[in-house]
PDB file of N, CA and C in Angstrom:
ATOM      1  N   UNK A   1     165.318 155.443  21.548  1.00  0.00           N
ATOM      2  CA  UNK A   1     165.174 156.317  20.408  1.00  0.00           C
ATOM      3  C   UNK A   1     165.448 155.564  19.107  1.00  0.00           C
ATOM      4  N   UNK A   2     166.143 154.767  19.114  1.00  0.00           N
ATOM      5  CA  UNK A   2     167.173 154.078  17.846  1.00  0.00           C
ATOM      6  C   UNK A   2     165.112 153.016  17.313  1.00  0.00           C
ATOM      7  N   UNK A   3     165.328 152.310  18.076  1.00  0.00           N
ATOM      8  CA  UNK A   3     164.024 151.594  18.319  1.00  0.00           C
ATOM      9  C   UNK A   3     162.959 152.249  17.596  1.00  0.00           C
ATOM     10  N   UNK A   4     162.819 153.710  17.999  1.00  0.00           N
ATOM     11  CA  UNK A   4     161.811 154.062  16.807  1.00  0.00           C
ATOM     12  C   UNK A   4     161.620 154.469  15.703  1.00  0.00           C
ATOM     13  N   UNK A   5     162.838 154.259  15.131  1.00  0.00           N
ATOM     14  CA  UNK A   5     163.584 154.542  13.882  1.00  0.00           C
ATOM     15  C   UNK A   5     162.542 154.189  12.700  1.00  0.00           C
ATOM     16  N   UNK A   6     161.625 154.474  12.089  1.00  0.00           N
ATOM     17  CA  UNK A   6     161.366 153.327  11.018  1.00  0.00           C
ATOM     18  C   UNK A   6     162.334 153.381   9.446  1.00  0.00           C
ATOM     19  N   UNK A   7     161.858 151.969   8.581  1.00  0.00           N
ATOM     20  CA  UNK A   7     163.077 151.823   7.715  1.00  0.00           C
ATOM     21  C   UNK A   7     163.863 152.765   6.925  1.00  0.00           C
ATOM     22  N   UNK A   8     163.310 153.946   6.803  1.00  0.00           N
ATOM     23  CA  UNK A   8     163.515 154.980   5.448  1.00  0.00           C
ATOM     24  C   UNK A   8     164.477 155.582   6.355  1.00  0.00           C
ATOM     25  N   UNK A   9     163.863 155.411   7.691  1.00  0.00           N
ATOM     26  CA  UNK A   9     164.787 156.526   8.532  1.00  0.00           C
ATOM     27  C   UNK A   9     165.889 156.048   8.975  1.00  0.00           C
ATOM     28  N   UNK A  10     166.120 154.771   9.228  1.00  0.00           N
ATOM     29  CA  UNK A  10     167.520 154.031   9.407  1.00  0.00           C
ATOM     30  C   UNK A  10     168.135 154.006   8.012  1.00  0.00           C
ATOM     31  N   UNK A  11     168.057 154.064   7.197  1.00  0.00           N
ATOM     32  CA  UNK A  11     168.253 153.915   6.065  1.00  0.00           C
ATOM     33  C   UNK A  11     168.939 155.333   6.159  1.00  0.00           C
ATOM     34  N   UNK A  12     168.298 156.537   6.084  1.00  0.00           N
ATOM     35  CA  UNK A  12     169.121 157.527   6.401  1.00  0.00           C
ATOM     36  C   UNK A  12     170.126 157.960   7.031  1.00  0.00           C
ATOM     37  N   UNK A  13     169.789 157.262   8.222  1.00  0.00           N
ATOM     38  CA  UNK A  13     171.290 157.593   8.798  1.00  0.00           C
ATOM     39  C   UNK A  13     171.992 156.910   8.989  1.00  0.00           C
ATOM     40  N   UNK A  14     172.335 155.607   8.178  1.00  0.00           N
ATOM     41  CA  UNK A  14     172.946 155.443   8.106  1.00  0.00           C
ATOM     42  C   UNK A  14     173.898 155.573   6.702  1.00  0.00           C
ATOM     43  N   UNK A  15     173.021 155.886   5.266  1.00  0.00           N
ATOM     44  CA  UNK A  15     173.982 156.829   4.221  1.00  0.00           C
ATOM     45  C   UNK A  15     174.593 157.929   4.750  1.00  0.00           C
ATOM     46  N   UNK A  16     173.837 158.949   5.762  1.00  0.00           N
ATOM     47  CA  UNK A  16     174.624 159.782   6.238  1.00  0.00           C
ATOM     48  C   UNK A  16     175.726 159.866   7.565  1.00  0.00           C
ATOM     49  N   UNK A  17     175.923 158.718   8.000  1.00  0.00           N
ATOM     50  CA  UNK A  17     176.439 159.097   9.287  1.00  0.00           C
ATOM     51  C   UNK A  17     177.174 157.444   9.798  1.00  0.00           C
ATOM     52  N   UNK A  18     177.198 156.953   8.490  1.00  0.00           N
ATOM     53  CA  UNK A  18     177.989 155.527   8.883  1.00  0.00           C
ATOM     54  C   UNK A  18     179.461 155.325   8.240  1.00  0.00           C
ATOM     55  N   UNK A  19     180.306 154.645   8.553  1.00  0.00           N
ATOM     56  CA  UNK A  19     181.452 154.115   8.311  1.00  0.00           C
ATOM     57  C   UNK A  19     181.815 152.638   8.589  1.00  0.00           C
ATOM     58  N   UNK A  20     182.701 152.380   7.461  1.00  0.00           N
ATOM     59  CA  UNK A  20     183.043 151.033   7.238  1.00  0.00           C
ATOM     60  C   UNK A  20     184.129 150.813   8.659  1.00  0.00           C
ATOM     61  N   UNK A  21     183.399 149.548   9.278  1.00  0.00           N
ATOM     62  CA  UNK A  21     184.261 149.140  10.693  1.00  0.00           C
ATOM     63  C   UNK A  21     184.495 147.634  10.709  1.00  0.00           C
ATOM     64  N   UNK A  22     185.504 147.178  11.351  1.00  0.00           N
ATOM     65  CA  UNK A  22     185.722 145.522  11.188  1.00  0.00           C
ATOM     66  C   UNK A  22     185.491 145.049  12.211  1.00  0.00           C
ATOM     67  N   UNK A  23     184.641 144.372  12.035  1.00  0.00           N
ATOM     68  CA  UNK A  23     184.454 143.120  13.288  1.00  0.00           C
ATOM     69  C   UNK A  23     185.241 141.581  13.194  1.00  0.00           C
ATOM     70  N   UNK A  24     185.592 141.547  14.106  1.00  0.00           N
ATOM     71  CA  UNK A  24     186.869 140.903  14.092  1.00  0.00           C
ATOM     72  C   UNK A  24     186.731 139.761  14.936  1.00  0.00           C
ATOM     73  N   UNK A  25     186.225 138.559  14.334  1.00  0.00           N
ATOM     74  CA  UNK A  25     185.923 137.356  15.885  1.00  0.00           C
ATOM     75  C   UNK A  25     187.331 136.690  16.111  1.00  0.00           C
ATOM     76  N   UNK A  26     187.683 136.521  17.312  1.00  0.00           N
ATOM     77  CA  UNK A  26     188.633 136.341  17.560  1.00  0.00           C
ATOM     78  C   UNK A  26     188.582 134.542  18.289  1.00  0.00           C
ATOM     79  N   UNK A  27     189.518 133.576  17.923  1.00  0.00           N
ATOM     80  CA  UNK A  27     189.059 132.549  18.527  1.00  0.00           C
ATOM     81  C   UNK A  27     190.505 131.945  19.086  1.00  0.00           C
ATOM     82  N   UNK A  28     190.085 131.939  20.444  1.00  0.00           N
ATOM     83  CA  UNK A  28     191.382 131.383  21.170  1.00  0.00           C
ATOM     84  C   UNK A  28     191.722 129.830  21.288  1.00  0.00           C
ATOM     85  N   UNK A  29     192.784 129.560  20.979  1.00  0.00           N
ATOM     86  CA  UNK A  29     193.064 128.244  21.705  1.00  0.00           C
ATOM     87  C   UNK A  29     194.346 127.648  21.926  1.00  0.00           C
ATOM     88  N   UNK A  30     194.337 126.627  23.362  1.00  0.00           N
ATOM     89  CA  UNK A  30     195.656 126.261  23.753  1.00  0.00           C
ATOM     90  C   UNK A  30     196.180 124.986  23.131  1.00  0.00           C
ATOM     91  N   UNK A  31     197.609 125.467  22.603  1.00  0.00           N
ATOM     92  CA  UNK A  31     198.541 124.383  22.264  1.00  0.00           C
ATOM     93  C   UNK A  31     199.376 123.610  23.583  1.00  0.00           C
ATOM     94  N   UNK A  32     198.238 122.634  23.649  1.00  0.00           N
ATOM     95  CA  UNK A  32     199.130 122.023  24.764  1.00  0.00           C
ATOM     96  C   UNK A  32     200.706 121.416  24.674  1.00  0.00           C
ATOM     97  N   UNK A  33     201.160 121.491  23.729  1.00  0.00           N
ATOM     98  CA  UNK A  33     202.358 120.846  23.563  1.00  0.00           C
ATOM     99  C   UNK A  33     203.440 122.051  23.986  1.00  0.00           C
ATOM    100  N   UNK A  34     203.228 123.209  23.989  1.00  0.00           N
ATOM    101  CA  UNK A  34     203.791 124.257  24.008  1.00  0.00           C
ATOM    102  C   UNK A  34     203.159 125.270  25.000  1.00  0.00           C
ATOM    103  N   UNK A  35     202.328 125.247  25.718  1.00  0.00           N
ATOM    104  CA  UNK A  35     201.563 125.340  26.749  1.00  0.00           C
ATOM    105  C   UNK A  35     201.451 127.074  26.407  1.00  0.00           C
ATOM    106  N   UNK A  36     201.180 127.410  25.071  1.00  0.00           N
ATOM    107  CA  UNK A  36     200.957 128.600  24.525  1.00  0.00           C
ATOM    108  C   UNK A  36     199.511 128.899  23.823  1.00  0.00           C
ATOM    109  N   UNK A  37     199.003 130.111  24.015  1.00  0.00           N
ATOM    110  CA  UNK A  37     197.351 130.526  23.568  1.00  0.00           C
ATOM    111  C   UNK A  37     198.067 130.931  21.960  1.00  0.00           C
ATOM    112  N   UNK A  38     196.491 130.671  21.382  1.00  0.00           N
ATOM    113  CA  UNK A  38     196.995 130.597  19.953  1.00  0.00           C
ATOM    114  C   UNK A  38     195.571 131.874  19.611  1.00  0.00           C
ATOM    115  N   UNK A  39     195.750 132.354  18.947  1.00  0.00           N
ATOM    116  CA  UNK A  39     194.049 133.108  18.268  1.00  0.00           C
ATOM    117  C   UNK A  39     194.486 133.284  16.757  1.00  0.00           C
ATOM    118  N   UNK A  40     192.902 132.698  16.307  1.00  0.00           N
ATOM    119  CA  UNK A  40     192.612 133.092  14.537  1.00  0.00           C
ATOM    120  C   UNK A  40     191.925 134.749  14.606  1.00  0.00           C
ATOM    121  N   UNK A  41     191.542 135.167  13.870  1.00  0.00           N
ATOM    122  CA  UNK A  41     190.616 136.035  13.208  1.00  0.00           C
ATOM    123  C   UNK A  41     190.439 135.982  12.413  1.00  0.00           C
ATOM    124  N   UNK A  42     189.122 136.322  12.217  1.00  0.00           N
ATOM    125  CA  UNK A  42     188.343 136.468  11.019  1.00  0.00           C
ATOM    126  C   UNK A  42     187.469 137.727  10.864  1.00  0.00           C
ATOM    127  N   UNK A  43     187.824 138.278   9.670  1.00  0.00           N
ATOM    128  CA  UNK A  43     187.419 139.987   9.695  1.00  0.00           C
ATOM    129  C   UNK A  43     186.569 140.279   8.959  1.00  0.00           C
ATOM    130  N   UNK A  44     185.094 140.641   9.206  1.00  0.00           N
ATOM    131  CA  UNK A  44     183.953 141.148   8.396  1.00  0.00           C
ATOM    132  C   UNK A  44     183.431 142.521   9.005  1.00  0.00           C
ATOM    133  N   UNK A  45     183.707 143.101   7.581  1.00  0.00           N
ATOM    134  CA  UNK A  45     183.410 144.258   6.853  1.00  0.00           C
ATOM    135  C   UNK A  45     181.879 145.083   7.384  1.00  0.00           C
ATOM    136  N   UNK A  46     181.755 145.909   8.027  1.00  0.00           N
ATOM    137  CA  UNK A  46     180.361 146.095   7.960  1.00  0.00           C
ATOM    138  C   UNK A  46     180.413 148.069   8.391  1.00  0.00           C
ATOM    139  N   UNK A  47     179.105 148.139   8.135  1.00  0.00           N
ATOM    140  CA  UNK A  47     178.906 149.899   8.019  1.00  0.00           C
ATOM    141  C   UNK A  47     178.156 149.681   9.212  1.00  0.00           C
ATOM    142  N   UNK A  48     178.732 150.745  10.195  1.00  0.00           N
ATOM    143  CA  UNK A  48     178.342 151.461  11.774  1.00  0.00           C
ATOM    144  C   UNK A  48     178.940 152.377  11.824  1.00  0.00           C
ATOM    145  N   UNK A  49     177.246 153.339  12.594  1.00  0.00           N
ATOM    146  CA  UNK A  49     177.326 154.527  13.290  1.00  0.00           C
ATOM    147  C   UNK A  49     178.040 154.958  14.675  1.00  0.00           C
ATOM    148  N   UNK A  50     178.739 155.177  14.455  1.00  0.00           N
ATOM    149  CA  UNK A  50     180.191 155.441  15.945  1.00  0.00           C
ATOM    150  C   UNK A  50     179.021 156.446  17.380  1.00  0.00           C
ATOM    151  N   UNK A  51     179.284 156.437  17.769  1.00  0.00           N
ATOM    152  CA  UNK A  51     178.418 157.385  18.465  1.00  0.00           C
ATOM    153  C   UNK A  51     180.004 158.058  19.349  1.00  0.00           C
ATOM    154  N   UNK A  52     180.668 159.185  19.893  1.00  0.00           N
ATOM    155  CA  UNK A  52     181.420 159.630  20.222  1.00  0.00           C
ATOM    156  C   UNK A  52     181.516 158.988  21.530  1.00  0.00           C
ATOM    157  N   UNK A  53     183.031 158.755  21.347  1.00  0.00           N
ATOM    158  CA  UNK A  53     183.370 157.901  22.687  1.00  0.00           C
ATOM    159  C   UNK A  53     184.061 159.008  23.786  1.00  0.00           C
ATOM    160  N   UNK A  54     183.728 158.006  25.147  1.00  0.00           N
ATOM    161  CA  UNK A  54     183.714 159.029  26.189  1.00  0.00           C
ATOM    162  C   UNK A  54     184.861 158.280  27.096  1.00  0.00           C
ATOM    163  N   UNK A  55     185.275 158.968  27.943  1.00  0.00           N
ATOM    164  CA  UNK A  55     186.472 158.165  29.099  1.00  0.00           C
ATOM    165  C   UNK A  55     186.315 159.036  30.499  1.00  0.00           C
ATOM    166  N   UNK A  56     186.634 157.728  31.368  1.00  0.00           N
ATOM    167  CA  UNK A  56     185.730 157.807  32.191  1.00  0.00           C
ATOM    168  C   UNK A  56     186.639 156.893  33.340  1.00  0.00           C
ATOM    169  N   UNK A  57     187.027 157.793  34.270  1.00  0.00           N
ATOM    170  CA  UNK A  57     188.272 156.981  35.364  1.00  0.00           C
ATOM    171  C   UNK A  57     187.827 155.781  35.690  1.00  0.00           C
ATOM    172  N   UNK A  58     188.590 154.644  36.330  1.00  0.00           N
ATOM    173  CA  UNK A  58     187.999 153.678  36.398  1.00  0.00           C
ATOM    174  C   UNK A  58     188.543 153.113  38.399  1.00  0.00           C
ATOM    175  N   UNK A  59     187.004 152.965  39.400  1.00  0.00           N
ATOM    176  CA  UNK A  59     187.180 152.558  40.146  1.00  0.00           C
ATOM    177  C   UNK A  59     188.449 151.291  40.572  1.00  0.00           C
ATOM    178  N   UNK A  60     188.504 150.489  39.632  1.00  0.00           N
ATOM    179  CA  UNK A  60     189.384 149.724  40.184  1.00  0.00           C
ATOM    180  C   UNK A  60     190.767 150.161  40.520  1.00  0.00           C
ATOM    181  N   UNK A  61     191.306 151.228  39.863  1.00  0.00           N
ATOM    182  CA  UNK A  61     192.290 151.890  39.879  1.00  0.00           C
ATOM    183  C   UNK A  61     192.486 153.024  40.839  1.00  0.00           C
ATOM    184  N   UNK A  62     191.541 153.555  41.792  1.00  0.00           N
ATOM    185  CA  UNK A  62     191.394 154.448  42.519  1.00  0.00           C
ATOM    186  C   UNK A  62     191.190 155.554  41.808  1.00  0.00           C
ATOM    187  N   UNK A  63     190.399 155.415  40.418  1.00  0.00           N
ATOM    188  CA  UNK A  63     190.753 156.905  39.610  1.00  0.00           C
ATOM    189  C   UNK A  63     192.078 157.022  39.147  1.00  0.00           C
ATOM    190  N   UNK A  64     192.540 156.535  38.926  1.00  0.00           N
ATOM    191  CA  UNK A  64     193.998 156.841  38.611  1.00  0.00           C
ATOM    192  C   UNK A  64     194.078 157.091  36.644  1.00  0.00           C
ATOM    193  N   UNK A  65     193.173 155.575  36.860  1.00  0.00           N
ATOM    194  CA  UNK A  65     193.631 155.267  35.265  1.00  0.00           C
ATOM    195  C   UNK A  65     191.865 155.868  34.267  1.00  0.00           C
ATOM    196  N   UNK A  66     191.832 156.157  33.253  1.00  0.00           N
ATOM    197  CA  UNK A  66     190.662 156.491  32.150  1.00  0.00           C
ATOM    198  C   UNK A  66     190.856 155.421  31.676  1.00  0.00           C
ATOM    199  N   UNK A  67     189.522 155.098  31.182  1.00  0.00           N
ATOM    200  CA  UNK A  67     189.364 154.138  30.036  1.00  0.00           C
ATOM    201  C   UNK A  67     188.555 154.582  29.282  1.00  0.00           C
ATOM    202  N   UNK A  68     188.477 154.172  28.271  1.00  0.00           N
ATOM    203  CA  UNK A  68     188.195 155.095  27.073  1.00  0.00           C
ATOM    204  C   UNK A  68     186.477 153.788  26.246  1.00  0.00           C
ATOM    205  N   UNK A  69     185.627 153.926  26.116  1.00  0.00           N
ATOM    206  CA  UNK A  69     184.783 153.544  25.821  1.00  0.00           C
ATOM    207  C   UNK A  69     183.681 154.261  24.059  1.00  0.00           C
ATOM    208  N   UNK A  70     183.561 153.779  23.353  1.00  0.00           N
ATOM    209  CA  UNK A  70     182.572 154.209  22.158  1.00  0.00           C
ATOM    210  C   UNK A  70     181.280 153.151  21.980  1.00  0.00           C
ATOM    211  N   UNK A  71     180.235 153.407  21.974  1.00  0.00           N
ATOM    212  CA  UNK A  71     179.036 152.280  20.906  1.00  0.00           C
ATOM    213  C   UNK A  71     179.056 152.641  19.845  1.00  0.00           C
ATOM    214  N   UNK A  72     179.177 151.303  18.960  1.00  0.00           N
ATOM    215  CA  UNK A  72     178.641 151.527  17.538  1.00  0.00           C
ATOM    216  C   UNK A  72     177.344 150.857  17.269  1.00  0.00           C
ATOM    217  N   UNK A  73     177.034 151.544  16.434  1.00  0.00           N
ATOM    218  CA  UNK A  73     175.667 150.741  15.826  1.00  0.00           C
ATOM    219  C   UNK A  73     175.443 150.313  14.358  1.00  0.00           C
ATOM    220  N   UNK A  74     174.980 148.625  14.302  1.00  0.00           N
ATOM    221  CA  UNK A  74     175.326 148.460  13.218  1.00  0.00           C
ATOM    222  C   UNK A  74     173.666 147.429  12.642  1.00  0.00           C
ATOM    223  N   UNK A  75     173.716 147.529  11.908  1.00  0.00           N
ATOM    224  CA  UNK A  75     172.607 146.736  10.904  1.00  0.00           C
ATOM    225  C   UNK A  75     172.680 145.211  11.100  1.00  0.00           C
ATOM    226  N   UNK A  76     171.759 144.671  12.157  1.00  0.00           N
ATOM    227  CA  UNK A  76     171.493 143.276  12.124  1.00  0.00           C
ATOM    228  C   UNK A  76     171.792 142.462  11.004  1.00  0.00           C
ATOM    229  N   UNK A  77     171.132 142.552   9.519  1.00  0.00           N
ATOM    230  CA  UNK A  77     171.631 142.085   8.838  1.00  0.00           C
ATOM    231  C   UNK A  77     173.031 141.930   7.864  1.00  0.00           C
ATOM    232  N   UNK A  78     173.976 142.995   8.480  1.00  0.00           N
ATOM    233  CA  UNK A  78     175.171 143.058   7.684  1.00  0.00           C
ATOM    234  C   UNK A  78     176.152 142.057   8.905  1.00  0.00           C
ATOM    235  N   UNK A  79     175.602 141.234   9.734  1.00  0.00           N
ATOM    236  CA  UNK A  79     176.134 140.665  10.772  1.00  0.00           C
ATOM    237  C   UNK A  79     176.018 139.036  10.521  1.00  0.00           C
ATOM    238  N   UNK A  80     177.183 138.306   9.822  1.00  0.00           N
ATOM    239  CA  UNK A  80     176.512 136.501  10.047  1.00  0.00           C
ATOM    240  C   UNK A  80     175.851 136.347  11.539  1.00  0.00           C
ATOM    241  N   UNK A  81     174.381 135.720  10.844  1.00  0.00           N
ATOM    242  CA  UNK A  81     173.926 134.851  11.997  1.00  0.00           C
ATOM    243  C   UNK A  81     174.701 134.390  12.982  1.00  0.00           C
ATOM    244  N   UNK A  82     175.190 133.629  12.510  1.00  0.00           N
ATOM    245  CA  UNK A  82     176.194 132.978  13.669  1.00  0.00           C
ATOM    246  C   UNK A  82     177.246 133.684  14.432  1.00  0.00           C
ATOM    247  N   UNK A  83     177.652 134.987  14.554  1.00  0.00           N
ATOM    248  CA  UNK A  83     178.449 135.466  14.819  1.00  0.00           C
ATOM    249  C   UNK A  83     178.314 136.026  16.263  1.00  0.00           C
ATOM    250  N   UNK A  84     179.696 135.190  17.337  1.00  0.00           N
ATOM    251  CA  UNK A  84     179.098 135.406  18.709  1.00  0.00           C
ATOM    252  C   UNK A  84     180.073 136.888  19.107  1.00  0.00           C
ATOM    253  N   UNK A  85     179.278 138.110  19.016  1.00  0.00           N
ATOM    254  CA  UNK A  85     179.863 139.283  19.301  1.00  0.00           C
ATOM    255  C   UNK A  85     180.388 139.775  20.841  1.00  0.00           C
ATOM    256  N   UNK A  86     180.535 138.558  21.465  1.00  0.00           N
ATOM    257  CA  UNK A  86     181.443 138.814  22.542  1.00  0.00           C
ATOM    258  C   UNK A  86     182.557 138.016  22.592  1.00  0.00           C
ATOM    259  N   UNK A  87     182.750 137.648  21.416  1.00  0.00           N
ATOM    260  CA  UNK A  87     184.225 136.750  20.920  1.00  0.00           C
ATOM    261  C   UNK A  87     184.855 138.030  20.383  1.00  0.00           C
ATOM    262  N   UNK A  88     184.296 139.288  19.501  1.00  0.00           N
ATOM    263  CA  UNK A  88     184.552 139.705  18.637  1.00  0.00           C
ATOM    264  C   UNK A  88     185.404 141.233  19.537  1.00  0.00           C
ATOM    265  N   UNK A  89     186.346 141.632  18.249  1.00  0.00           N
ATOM    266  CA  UNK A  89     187.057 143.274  18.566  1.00  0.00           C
ATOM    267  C   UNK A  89     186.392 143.665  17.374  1.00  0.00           C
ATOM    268  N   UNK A  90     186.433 145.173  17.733  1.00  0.00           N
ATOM    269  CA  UNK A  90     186.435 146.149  16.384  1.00  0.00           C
ATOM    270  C   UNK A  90     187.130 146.725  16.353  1.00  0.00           C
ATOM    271  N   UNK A  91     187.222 146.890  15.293  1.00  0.00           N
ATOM    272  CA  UNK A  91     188.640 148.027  14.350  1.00  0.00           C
ATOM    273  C   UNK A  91     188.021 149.150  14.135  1.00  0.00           C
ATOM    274  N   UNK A  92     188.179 149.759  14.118  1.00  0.00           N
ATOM    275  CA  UNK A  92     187.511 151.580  14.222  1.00  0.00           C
ATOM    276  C   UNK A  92     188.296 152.602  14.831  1.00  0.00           C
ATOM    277  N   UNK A  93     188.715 153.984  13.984  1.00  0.00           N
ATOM    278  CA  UNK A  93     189.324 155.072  14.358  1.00  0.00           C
ATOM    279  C   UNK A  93     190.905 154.841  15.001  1.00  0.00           C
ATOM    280  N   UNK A  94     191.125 154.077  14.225  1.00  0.00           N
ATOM    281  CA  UNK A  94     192.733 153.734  14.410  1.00  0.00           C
ATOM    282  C   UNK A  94     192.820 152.587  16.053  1.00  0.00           C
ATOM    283  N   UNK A  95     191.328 152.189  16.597  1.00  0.00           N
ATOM    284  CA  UNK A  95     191.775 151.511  17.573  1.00  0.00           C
ATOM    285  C   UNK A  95     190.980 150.268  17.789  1.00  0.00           C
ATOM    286  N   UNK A  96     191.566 149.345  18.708  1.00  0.00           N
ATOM    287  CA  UNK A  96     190.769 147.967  18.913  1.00  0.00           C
ATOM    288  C   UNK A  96     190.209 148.376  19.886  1.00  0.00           C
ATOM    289  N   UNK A  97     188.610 148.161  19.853  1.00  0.00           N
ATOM    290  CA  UNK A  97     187.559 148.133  20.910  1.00  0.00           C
ATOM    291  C   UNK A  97     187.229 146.490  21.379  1.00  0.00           C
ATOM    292  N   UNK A  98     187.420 146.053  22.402  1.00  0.00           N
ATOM    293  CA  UNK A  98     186.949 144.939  23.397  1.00  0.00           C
ATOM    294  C   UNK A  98     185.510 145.349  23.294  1.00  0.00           C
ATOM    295  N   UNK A  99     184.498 144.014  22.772  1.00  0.00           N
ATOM    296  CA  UNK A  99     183.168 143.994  22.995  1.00  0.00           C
ATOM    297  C   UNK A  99     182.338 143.603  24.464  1.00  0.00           C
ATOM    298  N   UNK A 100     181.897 144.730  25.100  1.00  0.00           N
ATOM    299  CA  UNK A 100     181.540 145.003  26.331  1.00  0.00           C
ATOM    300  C   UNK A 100     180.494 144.628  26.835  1.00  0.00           C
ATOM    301  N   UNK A 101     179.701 145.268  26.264  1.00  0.00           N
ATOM    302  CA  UNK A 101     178.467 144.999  25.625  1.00  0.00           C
ATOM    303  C   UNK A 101     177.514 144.535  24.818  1.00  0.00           C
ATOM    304  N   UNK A 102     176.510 143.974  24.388  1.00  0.00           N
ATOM    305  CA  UNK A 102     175.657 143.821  23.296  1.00  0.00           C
ATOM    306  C   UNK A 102     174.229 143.834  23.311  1.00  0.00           C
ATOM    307  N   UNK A 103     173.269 144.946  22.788  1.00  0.00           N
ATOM    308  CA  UNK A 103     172.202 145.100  22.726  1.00  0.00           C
ATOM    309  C   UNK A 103     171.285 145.084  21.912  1.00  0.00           C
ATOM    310  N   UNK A 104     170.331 143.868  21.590  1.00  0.00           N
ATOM    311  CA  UNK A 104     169.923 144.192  20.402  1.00  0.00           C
ATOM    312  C   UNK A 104     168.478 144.684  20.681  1.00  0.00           C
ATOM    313  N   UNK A 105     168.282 145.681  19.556  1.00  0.00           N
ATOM    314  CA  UNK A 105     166.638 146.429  19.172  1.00  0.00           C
ATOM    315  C   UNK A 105     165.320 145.524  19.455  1.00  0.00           C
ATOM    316  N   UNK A 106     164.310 145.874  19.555  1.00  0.00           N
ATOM    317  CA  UNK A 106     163.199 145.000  19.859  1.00  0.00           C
ATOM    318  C   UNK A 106     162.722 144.960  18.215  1.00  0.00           C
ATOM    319  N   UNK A 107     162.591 145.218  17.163  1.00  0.00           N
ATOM    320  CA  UNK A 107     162.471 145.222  16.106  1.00  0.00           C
ATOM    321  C   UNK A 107     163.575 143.910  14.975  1.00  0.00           C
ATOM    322  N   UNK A 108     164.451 143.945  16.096  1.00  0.00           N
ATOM    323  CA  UNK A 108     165.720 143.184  14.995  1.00  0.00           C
ATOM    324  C   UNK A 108     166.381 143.952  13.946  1.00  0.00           C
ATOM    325  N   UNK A 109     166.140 145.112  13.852  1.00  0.00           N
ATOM    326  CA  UNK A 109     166.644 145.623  12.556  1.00  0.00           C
ATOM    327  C   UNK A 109     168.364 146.058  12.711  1.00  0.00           C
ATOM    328  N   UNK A 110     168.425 146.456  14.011  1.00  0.00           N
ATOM    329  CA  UNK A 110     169.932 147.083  14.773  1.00  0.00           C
ATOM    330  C   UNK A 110     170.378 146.208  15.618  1.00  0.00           C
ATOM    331  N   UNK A 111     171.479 146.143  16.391  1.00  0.00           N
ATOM    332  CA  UNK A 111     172.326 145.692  17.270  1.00  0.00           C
ATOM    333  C   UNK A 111     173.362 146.970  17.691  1.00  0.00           C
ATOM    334  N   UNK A 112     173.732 147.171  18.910  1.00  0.00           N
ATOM    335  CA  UNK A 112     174.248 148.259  19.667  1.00  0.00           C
ATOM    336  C   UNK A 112     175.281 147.786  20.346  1.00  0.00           C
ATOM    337  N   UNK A 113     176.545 147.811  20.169  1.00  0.00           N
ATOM    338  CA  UNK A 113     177.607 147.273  20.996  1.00  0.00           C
ATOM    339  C   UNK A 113     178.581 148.074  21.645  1.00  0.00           C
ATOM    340  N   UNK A 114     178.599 148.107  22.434  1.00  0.00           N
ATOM    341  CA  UNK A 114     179.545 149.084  23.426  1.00  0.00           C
ATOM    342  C   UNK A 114     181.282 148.054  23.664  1.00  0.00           C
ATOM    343  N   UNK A 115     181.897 148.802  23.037  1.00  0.00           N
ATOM    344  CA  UNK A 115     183.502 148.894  23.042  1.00  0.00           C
ATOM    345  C   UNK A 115     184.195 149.626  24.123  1.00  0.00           C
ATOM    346  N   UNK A 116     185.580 148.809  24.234  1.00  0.00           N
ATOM    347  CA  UNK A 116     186.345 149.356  25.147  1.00  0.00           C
ATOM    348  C   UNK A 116     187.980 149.500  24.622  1.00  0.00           C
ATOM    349  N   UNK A 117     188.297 150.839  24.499  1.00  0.00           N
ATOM    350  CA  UNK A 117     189.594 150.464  24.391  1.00  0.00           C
ATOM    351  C   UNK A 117     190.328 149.039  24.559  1.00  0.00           C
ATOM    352  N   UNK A 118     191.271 148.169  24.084  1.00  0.00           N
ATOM    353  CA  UNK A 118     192.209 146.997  24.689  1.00  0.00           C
ATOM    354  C   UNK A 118     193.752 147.560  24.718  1.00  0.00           C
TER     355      UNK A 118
END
């Protein structure tokens, strides 16, 4: 559906129905002297459509435990090129989402990433 969006119409919804969310690349690395993981971040700013997140027991747990899952959708171009979005968390609705997923549009205009609670 997103896919057949044309521009006026993404354009619309996203003045109406987007919010400012942080993508957050996260880059790990070990201090061998101290045999401790180290991580930077780096936080860019961008407007995505939340789509309502759902939770959903999780087999490994026997059902025991929910995990809690949202996609956002965000504008290819408000994204550096270079930016590898399965390094990355988002900040959104008071919580960090683990990048799960990543889907991008056959058009290029969107990218679709499915989050996971951390």
């Amino acid at each position: 559906m997103i896919d057949r969006l044309r521009d006026s119409e993404l354009d619309r919804l996203f003045a109406d129905w987007s919010r400012p969310v942080i993508v957050c690349r996260v880059d790990q690395g070990l201090n061998s002297e101290f045999d401790d993981l180290s991580e930077s971040a780096t936080n860019h700013e961008v407007a995505a459509v939340l789509f309502p997140p759902s939770t959903s027991a999780t087999r490994q747990t026997a059902m025991q435990h929910a995990v809690m899952e949202c996609v956002f959708l965000v504008r290819s171009i408000d994204l550096p090129d270079d930016l590898p979005l399965t390094a990355c968390r988002i900040l959104a609705s008071g919580r960090e989402w683990g990048v799960i997923e990543v889907t991008r549009s056959a058009d290029g205009q969107t990218v679709q990433i499915r989050g996971q609670v951390t």
